[in-house]
PDB file of N, CA and C in Angstrom:
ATOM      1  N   UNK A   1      10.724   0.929 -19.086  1.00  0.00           N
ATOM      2  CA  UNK A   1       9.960   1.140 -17.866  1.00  0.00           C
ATOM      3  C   UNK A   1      10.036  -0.128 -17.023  1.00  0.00           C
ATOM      4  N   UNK A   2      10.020  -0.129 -15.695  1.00  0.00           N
ATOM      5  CA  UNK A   2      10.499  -0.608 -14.958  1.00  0.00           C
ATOM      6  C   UNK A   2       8.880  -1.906 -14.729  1.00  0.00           C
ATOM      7  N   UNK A   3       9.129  -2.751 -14.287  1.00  0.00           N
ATOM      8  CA  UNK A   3       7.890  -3.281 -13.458  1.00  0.00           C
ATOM      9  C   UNK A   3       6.874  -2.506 -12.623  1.00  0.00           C
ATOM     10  N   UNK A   4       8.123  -2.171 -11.372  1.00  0.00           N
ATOM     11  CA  UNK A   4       7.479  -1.211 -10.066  1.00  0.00           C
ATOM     12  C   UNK A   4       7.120  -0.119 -11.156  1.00  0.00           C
ATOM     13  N   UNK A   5       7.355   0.799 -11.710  1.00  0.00           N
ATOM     14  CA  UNK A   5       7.051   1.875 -12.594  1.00  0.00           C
ATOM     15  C   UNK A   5       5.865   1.878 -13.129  1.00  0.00           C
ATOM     16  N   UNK A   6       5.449   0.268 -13.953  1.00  0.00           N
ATOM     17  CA  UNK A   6       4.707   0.306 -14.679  1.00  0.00           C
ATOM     18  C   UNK A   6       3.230  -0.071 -13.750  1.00  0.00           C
ATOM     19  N   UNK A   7       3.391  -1.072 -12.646  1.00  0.00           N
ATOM     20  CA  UNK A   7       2.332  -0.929 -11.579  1.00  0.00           C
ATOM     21  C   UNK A   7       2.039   0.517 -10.811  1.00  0.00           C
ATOM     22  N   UNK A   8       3.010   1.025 -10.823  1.00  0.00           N
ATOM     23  CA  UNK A   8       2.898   3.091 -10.336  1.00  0.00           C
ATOM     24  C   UNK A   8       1.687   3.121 -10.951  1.00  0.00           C
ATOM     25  N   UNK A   9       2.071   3.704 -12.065  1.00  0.00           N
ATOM     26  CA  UNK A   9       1.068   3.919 -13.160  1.00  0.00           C
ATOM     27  C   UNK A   9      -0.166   3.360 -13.390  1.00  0.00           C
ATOM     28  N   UNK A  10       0.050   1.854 -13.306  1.00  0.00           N
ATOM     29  CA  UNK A  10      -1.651   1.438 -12.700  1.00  0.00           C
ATOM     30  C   UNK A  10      -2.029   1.956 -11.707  1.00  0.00           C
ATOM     31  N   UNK A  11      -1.261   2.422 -11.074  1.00  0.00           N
ATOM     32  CA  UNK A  11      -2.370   2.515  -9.549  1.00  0.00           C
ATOM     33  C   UNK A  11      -2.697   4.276 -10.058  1.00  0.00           C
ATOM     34  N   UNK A  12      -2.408   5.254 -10.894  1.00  0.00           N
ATOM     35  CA  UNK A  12      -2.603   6.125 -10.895  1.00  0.00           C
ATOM     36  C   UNK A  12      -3.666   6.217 -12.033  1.00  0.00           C
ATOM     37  N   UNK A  13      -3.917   5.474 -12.676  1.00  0.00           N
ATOM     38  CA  UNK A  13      -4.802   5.309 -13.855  1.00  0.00           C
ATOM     39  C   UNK A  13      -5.874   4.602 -13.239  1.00  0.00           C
ATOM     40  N   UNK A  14      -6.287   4.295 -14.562  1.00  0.00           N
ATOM     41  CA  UNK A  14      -7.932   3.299 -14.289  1.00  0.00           C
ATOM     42  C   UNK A  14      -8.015   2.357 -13.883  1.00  0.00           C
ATOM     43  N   UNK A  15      -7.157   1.199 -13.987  1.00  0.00           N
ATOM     44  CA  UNK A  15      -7.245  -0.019 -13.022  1.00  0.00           C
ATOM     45  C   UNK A  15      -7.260  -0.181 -11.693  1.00  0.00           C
ATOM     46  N   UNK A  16      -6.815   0.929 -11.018  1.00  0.00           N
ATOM     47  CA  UNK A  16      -6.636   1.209  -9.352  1.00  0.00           C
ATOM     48  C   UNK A  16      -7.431   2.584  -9.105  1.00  0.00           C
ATOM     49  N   UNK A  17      -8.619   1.816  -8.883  1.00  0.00           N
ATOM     50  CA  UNK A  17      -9.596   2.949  -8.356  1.00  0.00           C
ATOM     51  C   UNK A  17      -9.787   3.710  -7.184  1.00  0.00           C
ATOM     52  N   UNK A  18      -9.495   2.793  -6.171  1.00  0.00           N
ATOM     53  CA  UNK A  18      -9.099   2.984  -4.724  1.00  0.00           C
ATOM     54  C   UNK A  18      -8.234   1.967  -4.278  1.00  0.00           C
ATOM     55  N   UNK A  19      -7.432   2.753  -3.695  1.00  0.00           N
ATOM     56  CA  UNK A  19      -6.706   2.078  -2.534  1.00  0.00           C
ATOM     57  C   UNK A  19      -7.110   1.732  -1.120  1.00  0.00           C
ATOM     58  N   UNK A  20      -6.226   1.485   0.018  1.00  0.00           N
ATOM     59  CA  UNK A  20      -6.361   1.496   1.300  1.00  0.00           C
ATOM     60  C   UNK A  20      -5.114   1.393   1.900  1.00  0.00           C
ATOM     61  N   UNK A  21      -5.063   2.313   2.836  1.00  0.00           N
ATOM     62  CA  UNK A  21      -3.438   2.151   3.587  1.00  0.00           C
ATOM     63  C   UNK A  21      -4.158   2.541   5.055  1.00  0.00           C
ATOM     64  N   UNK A  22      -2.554   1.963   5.473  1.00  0.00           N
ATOM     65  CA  UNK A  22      -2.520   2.064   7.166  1.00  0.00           C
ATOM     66  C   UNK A  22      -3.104   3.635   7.703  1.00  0.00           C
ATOM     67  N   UNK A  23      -3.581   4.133   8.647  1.00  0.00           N
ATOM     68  CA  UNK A  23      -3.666   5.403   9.050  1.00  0.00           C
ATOM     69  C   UNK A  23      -2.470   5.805   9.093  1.00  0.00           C
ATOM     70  N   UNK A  24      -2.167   6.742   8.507  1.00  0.00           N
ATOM     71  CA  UNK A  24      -0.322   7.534   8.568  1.00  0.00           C
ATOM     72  C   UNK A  24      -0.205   7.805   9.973  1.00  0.00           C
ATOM     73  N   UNK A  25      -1.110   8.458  10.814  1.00  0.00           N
ATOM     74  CA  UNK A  25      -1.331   9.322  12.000  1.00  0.00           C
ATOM     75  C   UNK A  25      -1.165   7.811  12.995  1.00  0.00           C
ATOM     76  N   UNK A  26      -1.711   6.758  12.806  1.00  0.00           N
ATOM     77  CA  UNK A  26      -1.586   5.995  13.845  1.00  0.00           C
ATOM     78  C   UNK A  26      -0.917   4.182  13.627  1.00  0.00           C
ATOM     79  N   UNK A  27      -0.861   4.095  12.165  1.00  0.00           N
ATOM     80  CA  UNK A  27      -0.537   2.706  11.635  1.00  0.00           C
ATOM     81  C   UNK A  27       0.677   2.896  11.095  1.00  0.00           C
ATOM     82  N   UNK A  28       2.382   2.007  11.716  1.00  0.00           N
ATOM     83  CA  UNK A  28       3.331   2.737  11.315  1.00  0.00           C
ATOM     84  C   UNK A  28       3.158   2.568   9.236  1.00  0.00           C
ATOM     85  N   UNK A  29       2.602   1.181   9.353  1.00  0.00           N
ATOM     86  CA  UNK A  29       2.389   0.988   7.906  1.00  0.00           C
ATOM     87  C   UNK A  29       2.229   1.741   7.132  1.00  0.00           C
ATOM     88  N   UNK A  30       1.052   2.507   7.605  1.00  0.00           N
ATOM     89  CA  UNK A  30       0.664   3.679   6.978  1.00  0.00           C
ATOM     90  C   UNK A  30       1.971   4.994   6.925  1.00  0.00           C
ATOM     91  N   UNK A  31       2.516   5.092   7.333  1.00  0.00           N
ATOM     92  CA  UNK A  31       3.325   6.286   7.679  1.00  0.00           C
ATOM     93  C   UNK A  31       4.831   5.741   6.083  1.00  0.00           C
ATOM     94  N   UNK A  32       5.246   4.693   6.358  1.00  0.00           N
ATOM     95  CA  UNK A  32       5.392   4.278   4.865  1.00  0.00           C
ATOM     96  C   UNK A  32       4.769   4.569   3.931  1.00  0.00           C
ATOM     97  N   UNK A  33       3.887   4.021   4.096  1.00  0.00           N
ATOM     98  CA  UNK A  33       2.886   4.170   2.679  1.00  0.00           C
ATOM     99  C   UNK A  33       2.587   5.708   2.111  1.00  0.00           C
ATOM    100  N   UNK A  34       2.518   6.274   3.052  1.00  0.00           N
ATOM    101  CA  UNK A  34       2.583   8.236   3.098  1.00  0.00           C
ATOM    102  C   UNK A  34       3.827   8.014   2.069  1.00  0.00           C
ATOM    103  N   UNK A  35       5.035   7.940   2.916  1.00  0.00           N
ATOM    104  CA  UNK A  35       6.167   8.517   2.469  1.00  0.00           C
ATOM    105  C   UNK A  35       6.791   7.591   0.931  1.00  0.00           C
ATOM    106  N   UNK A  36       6.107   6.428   0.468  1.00  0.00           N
ATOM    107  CA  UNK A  36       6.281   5.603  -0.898  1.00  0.00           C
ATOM    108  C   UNK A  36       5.819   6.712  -1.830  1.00  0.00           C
ATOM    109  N   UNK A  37       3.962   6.875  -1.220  1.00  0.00           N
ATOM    110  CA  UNK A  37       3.723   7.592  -2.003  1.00  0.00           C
ATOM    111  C   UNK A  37       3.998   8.826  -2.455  1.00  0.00           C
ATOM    112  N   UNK A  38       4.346   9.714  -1.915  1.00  0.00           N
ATOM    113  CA  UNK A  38       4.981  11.552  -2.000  1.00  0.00           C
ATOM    114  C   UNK A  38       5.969  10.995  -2.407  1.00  0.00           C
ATOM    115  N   UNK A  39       7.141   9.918  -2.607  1.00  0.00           N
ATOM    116  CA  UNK A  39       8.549  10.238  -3.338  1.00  0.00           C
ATOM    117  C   UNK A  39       7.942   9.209  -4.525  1.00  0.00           C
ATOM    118  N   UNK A  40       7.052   9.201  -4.397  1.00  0.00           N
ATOM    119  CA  UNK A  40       6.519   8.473  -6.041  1.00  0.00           C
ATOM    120  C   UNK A  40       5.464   9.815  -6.672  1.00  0.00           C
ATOM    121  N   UNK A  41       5.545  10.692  -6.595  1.00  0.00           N
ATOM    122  CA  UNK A  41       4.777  12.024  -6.921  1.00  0.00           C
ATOM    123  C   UNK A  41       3.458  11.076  -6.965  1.00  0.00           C
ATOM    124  N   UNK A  42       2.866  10.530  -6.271  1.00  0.00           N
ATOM    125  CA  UNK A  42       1.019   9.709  -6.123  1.00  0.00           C
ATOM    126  C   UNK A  42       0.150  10.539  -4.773  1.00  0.00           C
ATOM    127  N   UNK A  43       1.108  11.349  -4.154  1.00  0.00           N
ATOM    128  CA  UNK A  43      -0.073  11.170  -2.786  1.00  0.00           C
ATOM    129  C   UNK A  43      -1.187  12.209  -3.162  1.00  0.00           C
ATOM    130  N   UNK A  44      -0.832  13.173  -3.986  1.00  0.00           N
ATOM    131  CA  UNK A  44      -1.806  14.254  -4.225  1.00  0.00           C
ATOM    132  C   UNK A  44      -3.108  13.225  -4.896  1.00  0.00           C
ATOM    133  N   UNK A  45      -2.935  12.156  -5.861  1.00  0.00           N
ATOM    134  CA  UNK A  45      -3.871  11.245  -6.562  1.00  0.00           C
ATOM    135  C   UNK A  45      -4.355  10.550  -5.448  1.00  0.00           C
ATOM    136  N   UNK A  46      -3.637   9.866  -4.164  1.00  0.00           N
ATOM    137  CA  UNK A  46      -4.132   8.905  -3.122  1.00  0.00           C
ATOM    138  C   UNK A  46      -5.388   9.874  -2.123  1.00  0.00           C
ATOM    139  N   UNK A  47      -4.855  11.172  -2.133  1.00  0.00           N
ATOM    140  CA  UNK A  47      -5.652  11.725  -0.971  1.00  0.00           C
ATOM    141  C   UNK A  47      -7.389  11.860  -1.573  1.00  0.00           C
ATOM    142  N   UNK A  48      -7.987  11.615  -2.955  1.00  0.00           N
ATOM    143  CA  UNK A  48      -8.949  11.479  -3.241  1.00  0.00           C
ATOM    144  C   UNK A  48      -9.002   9.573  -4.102  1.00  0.00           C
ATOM    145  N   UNK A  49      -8.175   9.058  -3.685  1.00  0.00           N
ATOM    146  CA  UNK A  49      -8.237   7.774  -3.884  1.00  0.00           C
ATOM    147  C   UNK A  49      -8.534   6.592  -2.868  1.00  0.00           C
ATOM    148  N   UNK A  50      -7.871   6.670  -1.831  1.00  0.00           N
ATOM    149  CA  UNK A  50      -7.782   6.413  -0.589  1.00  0.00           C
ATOM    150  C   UNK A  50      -8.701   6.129   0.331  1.00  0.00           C
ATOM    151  N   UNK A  51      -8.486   5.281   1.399  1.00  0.00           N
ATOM    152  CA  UNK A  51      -9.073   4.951   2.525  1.00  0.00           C
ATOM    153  C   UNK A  51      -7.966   4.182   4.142  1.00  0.00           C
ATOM    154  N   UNK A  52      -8.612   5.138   4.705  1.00  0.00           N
ATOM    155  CA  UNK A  52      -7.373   4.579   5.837  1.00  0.00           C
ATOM    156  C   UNK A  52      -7.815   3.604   7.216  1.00  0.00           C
ATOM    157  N   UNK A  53      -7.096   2.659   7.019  1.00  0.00           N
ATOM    158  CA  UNK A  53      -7.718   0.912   8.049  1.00  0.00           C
ATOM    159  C   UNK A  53      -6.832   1.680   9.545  1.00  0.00           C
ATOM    160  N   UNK A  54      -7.149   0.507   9.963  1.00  0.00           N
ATOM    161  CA  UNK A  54      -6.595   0.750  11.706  1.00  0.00           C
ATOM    162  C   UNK A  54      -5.565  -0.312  12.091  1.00  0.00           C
ATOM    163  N   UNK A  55      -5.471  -1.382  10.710  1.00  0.00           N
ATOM    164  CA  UNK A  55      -4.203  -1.744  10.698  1.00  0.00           C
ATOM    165  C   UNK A  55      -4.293  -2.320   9.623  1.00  0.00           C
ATOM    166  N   UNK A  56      -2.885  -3.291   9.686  1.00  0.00           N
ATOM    167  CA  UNK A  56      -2.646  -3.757   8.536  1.00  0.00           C
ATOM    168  C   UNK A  56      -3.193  -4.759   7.718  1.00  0.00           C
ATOM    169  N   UNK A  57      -4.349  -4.932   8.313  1.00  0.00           N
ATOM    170  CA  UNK A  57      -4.859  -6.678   8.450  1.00  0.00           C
ATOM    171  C   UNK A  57      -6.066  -6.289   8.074  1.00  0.00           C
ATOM    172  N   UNK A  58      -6.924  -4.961   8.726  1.00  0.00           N
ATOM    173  CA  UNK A  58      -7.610  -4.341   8.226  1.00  0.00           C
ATOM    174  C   UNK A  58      -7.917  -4.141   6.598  1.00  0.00           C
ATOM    175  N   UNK A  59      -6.592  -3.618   6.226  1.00  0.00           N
ATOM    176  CA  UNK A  59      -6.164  -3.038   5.144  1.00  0.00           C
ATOM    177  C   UNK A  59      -6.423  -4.475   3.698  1.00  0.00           C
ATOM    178  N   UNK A  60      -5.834  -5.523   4.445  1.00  0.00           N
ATOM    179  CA  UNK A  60      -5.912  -6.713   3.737  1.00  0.00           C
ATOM    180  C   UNK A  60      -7.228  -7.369   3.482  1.00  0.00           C
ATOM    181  N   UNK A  61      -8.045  -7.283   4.697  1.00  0.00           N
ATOM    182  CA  UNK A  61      -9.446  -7.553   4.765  1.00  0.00           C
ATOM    183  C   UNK A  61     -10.272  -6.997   3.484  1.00  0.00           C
ATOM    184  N   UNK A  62      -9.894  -5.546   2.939  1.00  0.00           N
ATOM    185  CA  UNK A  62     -10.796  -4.567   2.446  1.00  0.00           C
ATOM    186  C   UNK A  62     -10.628  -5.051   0.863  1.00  0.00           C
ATOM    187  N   UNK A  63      -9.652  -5.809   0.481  1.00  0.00           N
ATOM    188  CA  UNK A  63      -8.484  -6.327  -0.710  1.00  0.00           C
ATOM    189  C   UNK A  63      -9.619  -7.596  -0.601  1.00  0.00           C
ATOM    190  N   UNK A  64      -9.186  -8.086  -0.103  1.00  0.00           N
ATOM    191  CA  UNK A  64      -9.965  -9.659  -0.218  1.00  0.00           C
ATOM    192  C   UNK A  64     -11.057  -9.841   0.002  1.00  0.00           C
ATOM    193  N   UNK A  65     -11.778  -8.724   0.509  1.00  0.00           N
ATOM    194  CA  UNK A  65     -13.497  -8.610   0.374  1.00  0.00           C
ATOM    195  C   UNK A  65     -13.805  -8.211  -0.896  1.00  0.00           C
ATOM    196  N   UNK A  66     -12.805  -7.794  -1.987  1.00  0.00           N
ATOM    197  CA  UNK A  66     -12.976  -6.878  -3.141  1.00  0.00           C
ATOM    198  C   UNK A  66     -13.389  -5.939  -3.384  1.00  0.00           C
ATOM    199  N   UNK A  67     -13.453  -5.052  -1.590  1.00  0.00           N
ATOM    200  CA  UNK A  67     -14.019  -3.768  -1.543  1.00  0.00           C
ATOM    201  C   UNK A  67     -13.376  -2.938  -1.809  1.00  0.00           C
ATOM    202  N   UNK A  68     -12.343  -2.899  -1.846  1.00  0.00           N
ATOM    203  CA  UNK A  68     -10.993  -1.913  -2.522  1.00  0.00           C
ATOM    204  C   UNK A  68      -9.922  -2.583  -3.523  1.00  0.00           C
ATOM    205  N   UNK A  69      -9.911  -1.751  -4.608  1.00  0.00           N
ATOM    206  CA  UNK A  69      -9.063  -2.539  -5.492  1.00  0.00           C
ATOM    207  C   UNK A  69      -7.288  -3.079  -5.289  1.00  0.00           C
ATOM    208  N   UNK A  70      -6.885  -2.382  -4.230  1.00  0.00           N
ATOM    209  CA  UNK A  70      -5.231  -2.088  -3.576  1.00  0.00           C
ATOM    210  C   UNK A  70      -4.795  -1.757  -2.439  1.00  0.00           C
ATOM    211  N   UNK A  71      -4.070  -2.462  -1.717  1.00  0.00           N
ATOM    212  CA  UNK A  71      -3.600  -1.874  -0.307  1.00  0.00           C
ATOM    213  C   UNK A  71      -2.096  -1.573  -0.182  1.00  0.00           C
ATOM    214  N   UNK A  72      -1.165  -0.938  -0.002  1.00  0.00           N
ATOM    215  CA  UNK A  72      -0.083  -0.850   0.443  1.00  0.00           C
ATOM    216  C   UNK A  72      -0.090  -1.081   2.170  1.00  0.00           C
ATOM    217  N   UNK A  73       0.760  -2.648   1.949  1.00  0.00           N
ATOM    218  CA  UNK A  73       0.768  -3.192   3.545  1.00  0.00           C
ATOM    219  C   UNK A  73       2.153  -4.121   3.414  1.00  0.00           C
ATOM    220  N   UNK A  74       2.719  -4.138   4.200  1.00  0.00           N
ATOM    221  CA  UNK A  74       3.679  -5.315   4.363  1.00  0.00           C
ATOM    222  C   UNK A  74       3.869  -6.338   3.562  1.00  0.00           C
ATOM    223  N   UNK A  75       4.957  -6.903   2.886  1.00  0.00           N
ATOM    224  CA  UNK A  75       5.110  -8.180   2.106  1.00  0.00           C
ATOM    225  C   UNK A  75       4.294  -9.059   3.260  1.00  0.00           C
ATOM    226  N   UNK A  76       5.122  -9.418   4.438  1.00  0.00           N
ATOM    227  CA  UNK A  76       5.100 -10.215   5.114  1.00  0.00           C
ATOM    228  C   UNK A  76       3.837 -10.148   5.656  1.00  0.00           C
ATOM    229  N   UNK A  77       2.647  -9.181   5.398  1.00  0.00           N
ATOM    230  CA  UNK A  77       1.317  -9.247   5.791  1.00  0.00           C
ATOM    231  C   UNK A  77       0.148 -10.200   4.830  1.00  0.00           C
ATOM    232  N   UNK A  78       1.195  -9.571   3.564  1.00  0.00           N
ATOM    233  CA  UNK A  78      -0.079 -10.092   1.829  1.00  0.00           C
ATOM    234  C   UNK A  78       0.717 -11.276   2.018  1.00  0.00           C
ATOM    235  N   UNK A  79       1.727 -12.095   2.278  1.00  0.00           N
ATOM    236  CA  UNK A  79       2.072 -13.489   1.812  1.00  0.00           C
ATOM    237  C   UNK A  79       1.167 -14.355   2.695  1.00  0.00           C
ATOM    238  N   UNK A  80       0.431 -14.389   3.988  1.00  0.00           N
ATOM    239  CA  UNK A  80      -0.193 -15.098   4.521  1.00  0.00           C
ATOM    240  C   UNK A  80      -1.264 -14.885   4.227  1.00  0.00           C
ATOM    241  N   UNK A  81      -1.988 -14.473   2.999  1.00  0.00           N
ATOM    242  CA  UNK A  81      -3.484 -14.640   2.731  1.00  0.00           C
ATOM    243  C   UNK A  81      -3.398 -14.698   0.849  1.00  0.00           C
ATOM    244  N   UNK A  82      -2.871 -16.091   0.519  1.00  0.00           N
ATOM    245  CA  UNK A  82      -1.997 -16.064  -0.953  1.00  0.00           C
ATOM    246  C   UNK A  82      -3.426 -16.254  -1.940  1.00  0.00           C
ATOM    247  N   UNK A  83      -4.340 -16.866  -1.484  1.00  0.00           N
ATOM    248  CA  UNK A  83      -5.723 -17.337  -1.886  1.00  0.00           C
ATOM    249  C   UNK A  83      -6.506 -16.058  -2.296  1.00  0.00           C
ATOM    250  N   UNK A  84      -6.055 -15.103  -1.749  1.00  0.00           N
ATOM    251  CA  UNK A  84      -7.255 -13.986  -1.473  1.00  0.00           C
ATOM    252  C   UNK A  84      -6.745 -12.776  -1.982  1.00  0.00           C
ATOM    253  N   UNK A  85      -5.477 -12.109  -1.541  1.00  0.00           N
ATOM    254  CA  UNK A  85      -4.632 -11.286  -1.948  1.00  0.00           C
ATOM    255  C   UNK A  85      -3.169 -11.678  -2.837  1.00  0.00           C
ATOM    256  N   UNK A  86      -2.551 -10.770  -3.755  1.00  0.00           N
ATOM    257  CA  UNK A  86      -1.417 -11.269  -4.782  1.00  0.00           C
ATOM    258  C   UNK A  86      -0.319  -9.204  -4.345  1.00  0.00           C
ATOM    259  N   UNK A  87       0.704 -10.240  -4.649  1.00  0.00           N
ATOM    260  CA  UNK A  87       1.739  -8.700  -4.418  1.00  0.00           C
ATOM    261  C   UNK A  87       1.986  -8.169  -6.249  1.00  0.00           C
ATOM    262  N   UNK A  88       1.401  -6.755  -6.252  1.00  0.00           N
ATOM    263  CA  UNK A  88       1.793  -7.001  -7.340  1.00  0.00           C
ATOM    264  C   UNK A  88       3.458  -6.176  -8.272  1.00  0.00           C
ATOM    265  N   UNK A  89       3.760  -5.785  -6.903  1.00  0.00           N
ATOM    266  CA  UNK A  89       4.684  -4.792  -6.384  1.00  0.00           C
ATOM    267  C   UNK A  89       5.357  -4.484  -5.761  1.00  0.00           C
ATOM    268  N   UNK A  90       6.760  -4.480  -5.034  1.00  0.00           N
ATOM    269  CA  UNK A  90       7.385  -4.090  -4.160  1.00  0.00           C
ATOM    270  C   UNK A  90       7.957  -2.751  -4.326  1.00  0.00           C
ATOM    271  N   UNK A  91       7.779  -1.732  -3.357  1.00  0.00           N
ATOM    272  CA  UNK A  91       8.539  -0.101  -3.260  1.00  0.00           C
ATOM    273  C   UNK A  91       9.696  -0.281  -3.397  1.00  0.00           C
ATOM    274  N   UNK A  92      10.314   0.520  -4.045  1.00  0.00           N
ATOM    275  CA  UNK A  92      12.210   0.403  -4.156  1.00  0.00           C
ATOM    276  C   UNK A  92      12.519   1.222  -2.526  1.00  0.00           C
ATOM    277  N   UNK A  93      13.400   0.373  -2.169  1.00  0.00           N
ATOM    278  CA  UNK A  93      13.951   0.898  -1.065  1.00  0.00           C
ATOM    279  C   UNK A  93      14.134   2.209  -0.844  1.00  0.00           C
ATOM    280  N   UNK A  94      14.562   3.346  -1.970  1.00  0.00           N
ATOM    281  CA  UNK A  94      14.835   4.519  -1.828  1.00  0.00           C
ATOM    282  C   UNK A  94      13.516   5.191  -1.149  1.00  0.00           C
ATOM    283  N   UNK A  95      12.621   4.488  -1.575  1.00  0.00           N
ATOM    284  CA  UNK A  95      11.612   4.876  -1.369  1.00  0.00           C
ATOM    285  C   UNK A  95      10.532   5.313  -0.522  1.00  0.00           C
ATOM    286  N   UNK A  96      11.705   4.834   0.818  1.00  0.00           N
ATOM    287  CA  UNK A  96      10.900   4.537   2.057  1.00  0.00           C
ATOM    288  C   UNK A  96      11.774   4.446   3.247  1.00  0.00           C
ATOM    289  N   UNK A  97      12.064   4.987   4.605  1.00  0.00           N
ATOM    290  CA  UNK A  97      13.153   4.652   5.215  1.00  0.00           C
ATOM    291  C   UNK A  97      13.389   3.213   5.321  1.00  0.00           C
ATOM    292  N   UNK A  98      14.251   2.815   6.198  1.00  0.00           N
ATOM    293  CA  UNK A  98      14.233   1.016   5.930  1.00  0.00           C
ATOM    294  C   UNK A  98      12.988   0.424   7.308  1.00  0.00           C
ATOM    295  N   UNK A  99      12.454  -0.497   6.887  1.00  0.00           N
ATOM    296  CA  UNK A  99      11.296  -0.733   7.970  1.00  0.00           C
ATOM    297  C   UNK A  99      12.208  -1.598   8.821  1.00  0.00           C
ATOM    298  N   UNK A 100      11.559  -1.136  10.122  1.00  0.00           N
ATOM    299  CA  UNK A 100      12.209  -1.596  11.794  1.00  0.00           C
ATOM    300  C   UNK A 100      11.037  -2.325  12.091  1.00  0.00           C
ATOM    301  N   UNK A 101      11.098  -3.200  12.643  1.00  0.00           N
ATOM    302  CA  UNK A 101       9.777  -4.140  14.078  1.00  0.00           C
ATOM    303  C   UNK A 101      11.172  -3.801  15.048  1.00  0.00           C
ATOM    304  N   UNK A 102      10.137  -3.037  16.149  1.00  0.00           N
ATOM    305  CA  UNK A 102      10.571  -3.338  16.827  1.00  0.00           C
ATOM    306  C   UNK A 102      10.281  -4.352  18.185  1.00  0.00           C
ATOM    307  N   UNK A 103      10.989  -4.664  18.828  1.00  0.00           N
ATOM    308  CA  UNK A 103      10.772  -5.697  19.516  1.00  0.00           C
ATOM    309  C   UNK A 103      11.024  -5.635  21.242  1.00  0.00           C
ATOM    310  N   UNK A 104       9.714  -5.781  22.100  1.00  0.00           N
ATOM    311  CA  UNK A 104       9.812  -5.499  22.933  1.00  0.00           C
ATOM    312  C   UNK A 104       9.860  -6.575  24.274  1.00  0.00           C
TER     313      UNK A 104
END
């Protein structure tokens, strides 16, 4: 079993009680995090696990208040708060289309 595999599985068991992700409907974050989870057979477990921020920072806030045990948000969001939040996981690429910023 894999690392990523074996954190899956935490988050579907008892150590990951709730999560928090981006709004799918309005946070692109979230709209990842949708689609990690359904090709990881989890979203049916997330939709009574779950809580959805208004962004990504949000999402991080809820982690480092210790009000939620997990967020699926950006590497590049959890590495600037190293004190407070830890990655314990990265999605396999298949997993997710490839993430764009775009830039305006």
């Amino acid at each position: 079993m894999s690392r990523f595999e074996w954190n899956c599985l935490r988050f579907a068991k008892a150590e990951v009680k709730k999560i928090v992700i981006g709004n799918p409907k309005s946070v692109p974050a979230g709209r990842y995090a949708e689609r990690i989870l359904k090709n990881l057979n989890l979203w049916e477990w997330s939709k009574t696990s779950s809580f959805f921020a208004e962004h990504v920072r949000q999402a991080l806030d809820y982690v480092a208040r210790n009000e939620l045990d997990a967020a699926i948000v950006y590497s590049t969001d959890a590495i600037i708060r190293p004190k407070e939040v830890r990655i314990i996981t990265k999605a396999p690429d298949k997993s997710h289309q490839p993430i764009v910023y775009p830039i305006g």
